[in-house]
C-alpha atoms as a PDB file:
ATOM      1  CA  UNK A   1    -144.378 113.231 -49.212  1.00  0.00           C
ATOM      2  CA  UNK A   2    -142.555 111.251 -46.771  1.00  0.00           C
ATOM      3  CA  UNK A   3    -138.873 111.952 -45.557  1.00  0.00           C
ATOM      4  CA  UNK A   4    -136.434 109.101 -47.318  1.00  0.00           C
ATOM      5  CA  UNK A   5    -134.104 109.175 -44.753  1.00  0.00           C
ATOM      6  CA  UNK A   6    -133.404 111.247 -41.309  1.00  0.00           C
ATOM      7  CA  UNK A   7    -131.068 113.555 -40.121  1.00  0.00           C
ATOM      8  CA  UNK A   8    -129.315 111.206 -38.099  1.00  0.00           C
ATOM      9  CA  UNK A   9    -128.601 108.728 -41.144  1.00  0.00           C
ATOM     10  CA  UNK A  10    -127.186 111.585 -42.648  1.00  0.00           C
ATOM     11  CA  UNK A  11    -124.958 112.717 -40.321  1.00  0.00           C
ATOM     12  CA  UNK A  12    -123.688 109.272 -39.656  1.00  0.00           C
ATOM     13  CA  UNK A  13    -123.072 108.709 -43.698  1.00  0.00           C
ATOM     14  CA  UNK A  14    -121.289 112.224 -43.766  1.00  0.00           C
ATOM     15  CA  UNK A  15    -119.349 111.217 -40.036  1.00  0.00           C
ATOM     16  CA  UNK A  16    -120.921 114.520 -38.333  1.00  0.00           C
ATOM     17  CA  UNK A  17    -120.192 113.802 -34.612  1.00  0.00           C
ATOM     18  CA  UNK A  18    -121.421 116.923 -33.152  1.00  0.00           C
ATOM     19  CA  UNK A  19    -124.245 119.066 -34.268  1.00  0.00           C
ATOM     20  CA  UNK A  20    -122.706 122.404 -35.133  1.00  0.00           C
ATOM     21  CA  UNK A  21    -123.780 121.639 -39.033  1.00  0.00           C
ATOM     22  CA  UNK A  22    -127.368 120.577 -38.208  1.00  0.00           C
ATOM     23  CA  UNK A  23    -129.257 123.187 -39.969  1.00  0.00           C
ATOM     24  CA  UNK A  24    -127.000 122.854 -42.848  1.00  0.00           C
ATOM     25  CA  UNK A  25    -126.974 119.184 -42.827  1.00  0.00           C
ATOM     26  CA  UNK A  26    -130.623 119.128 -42.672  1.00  0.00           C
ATOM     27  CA  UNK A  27    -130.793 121.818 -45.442  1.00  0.00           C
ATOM     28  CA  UNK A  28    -128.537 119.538 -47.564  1.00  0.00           C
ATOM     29  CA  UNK A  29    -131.152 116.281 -46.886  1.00  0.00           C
ATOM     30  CA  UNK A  30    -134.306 118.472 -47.903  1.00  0.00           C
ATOM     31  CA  UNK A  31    -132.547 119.439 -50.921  1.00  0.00           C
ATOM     32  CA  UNK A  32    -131.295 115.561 -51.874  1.00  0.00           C
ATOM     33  CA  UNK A  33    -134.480 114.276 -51.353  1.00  0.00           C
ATOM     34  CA  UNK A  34    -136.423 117.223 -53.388  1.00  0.00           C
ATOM     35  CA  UNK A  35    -133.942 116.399 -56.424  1.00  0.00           C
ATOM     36  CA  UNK A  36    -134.850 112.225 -55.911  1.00  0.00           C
ATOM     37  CA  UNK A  37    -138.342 113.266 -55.904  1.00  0.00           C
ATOM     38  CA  UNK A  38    -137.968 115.638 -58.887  1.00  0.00           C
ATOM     39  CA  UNK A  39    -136.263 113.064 -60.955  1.00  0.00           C
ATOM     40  CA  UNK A  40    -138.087 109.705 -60.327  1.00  0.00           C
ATOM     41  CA  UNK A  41    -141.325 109.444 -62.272  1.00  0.00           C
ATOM     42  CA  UNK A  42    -142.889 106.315 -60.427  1.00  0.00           C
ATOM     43  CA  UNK A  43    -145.342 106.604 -57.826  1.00  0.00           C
ATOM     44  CA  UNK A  44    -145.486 105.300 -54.327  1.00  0.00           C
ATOM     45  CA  UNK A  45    -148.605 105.400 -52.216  1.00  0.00           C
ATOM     46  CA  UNK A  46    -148.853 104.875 -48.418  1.00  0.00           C
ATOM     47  CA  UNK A  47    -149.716 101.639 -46.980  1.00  0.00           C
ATOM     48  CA  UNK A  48    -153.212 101.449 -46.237  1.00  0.00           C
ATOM     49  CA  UNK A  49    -152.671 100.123 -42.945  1.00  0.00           C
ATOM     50  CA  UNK A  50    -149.910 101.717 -41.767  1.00  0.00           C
ATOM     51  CA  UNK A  51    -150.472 104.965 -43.805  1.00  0.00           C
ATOM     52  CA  UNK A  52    -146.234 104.965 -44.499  1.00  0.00           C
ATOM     53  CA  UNK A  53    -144.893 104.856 -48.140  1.00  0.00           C
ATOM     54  CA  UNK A  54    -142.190 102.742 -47.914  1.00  0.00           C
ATOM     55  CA  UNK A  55    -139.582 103.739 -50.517  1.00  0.00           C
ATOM     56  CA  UNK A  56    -137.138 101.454 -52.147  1.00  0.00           C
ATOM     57  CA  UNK A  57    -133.465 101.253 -50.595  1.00  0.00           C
ATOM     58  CA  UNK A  58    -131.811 103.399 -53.911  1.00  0.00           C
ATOM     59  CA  UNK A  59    -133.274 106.570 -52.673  1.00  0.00           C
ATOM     60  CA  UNK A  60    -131.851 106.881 -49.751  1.00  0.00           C
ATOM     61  CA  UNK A  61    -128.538 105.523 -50.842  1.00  0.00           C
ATOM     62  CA  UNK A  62    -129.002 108.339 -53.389  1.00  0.00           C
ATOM     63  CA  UNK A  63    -130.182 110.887 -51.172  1.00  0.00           C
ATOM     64  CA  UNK A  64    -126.381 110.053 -49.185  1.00  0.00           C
ATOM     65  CA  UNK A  65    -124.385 109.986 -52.156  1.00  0.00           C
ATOM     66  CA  UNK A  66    -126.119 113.638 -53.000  1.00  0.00           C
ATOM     67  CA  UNK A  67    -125.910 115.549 -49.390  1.00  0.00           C
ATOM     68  CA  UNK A  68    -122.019 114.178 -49.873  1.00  0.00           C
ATOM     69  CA  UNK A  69    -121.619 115.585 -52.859  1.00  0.00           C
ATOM     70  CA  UNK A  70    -123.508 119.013 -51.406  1.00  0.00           C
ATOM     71  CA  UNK A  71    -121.207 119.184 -48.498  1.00  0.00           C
ATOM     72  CA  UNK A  72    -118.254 118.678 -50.488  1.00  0.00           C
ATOM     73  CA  UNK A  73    -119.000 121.187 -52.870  1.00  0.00           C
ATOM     74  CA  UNK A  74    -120.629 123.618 -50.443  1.00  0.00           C
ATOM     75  CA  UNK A  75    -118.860 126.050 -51.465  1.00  0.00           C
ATOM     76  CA  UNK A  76    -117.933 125.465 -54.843  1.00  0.00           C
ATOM     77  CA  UNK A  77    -114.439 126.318 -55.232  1.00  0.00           C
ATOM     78  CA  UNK A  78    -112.442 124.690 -57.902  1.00  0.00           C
ATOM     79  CA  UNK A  79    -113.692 121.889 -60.399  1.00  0.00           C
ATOM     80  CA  UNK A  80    -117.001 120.351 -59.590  1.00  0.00           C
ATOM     81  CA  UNK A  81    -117.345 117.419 -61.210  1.00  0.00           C
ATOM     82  CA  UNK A  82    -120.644 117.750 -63.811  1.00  0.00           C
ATOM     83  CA  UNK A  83    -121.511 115.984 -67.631  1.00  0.00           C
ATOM     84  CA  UNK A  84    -124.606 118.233 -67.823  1.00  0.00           C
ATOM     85  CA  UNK A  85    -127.038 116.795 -66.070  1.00  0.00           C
ATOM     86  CA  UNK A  86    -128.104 117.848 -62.427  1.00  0.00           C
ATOM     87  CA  UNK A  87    -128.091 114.690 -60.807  1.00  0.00           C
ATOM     88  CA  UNK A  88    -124.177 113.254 -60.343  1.00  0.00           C
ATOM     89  CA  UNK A  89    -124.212 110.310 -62.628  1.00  0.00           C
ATOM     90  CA  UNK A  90    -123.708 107.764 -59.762  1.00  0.00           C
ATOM     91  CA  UNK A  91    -127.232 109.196 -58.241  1.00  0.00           C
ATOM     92  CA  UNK A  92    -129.159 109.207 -61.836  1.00  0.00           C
ATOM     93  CA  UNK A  93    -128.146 105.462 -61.555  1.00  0.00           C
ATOM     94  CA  UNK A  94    -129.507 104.264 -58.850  1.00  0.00           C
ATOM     95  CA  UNK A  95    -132.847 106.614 -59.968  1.00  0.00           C
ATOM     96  CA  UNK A  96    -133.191 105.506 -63.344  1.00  0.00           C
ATOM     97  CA  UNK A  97    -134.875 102.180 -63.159  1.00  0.00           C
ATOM     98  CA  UNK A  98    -137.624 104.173 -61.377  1.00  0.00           C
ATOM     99  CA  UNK A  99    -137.647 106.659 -64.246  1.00  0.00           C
ATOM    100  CA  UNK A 100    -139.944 106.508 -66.878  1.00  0.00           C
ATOM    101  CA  UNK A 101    -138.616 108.471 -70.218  1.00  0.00           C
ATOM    102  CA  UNK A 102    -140.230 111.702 -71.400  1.00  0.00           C
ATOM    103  CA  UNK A 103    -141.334 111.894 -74.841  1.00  0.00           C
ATOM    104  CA  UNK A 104    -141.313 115.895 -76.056  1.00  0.00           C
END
């Protein structure tokens, strides 16, 4: 699969100036765009001529919303906000309309 975003757009969305937290930062973007991946059902395939997959503009704004929400919680002291679900709901909807519903 193709990266969603970089880790330039994510330090800019976080305000990183320097790059002391690049590793983590980068760690935090692998992870955000693993959990899109995971919870999106629709396919994209790469352009034939260009061989990219060009993904639509709520993944990356949810990949942000979730290395924010990693970095704020990195260590996870106090009340982290949760209803359940692994996905904060402000991610799951931006994701959903590319979600198709599993039937067990």
């Amino acid at each position: 699969m193709m990266a969603i975003t970089t880790l330039a757009l994510v330090k800019q969305h976080l305000r990183y100036d320097s790059d002391d937290e690049d590793t983590l930062l980068d760690a935090y973007r692998q992870a955000a765009e693993s959990a899109v991946f995971s919870y999106v059902t629709d396919t994209f395939v790469a352009d034939a001529n260009t061989g990219k997959v060009t993904y639509p503009a709520q993944f990356t704004q949810a990949v942000l919303l979730l290395c924010g929400y990693y970095d704020q919680y990195r260590n996870i002291e106090g009340e982290m906000p949760s209803d359940g679900n692994y996905l904060p709901p402000p991610v799951r909807a931006l994701l959903y309309p590319f979600r198709s519903p599993t039937v067990v």
